[in-house]
C-alpha atoms as a PDB file:
ATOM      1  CA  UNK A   1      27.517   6.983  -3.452  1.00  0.00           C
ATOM      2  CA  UNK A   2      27.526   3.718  -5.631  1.00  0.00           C
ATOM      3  CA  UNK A   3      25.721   5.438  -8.630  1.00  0.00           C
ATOM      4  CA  UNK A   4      27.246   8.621 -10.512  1.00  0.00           C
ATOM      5  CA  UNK A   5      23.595  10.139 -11.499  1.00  0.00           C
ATOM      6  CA  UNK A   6      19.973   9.367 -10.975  1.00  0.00           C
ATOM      7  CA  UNK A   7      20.156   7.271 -14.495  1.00  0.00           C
ATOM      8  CA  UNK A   8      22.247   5.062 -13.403  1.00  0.00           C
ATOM      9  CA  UNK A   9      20.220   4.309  -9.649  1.00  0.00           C
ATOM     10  CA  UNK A  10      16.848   4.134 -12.030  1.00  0.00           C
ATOM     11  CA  UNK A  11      18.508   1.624 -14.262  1.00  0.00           C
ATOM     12  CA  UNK A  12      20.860  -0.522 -12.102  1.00  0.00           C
ATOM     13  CA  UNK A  13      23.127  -2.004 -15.081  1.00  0.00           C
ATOM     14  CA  UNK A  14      19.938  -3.291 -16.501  1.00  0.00           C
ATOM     15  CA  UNK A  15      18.187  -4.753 -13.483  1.00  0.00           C
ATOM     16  CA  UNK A  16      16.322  -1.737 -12.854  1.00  0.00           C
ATOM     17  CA  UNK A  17      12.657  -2.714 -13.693  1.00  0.00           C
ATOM     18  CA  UNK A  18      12.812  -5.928 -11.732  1.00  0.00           C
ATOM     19  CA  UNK A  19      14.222  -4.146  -8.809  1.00  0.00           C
ATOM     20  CA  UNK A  20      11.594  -1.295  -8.794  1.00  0.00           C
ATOM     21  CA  UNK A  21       8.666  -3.255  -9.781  1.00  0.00           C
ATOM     22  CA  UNK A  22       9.582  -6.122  -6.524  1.00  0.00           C
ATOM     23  CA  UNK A  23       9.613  -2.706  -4.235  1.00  0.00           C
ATOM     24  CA  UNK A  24       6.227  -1.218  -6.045  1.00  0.00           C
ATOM     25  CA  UNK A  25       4.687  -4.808  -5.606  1.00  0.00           C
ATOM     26  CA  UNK A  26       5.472  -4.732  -1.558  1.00  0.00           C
ATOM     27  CA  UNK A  27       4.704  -1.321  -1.388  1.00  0.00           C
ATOM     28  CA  UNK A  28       1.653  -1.853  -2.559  1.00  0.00           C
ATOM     29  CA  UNK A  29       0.876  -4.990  -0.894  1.00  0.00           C
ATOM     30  CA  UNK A  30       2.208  -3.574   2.802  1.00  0.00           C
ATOM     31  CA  UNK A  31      -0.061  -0.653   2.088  1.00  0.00           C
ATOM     32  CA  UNK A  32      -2.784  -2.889   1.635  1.00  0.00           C
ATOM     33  CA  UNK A  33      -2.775  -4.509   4.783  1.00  0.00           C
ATOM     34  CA  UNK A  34      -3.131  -1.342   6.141  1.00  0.00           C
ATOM     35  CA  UNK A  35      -5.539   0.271   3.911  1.00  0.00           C
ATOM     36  CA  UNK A  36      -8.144  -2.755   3.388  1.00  0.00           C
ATOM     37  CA  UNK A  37      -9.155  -3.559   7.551  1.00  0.00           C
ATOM     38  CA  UNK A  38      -9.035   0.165   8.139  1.00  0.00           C
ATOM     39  CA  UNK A  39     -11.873   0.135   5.533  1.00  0.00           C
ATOM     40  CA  UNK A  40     -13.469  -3.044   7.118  1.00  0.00           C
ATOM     41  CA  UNK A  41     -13.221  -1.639  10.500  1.00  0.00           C
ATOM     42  CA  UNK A  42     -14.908   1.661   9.464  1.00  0.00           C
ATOM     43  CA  UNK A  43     -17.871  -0.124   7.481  1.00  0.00           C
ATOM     44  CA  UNK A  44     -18.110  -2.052  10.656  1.00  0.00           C
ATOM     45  CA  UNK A  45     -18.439   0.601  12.825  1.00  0.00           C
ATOM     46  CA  UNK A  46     -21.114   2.456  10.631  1.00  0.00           C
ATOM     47  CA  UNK A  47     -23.584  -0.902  10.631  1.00  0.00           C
ATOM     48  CA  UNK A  48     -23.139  -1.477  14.243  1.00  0.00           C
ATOM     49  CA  UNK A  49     -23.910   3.050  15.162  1.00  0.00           C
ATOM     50  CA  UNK A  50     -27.194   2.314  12.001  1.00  0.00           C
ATOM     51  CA  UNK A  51     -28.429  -0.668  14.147  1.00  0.00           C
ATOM     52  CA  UNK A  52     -28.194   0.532  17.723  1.00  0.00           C
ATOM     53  CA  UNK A  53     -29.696   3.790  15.867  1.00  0.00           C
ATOM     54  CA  UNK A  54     -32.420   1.538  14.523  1.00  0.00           C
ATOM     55  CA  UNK A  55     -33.077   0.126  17.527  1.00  0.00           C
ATOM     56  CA  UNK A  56     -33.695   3.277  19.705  1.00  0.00           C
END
């Protein structure tokens, strides 16, 4: 393996928080494209099921 200890993979010779931030940032960003139209979609769906309810 390229680092001895955990330490050393969390720190990467000093470039550690960069790295780890830049894959917390897409992480976060990729879940979000998943996350936010799921919501959307859902919200959607209960308007359209209260107005053909409505309408009945």
């Amino acid at each position: 393996m390229y680092f001895d200890n955990l330490a050393d993979l969390w720190s990467m010779a000093g470039h550690g928080p960069y790295v780890w931030s830049a894959y917390a940032i897409s992480f976060i960003v990729l879940l979000g494209t998943v996350v936010i139209p799921a919501k959307k979609y859902q919200q959607q769906l209960a308007q359209i099921r209260k107005q053909q309810s409505e309408s009945v």
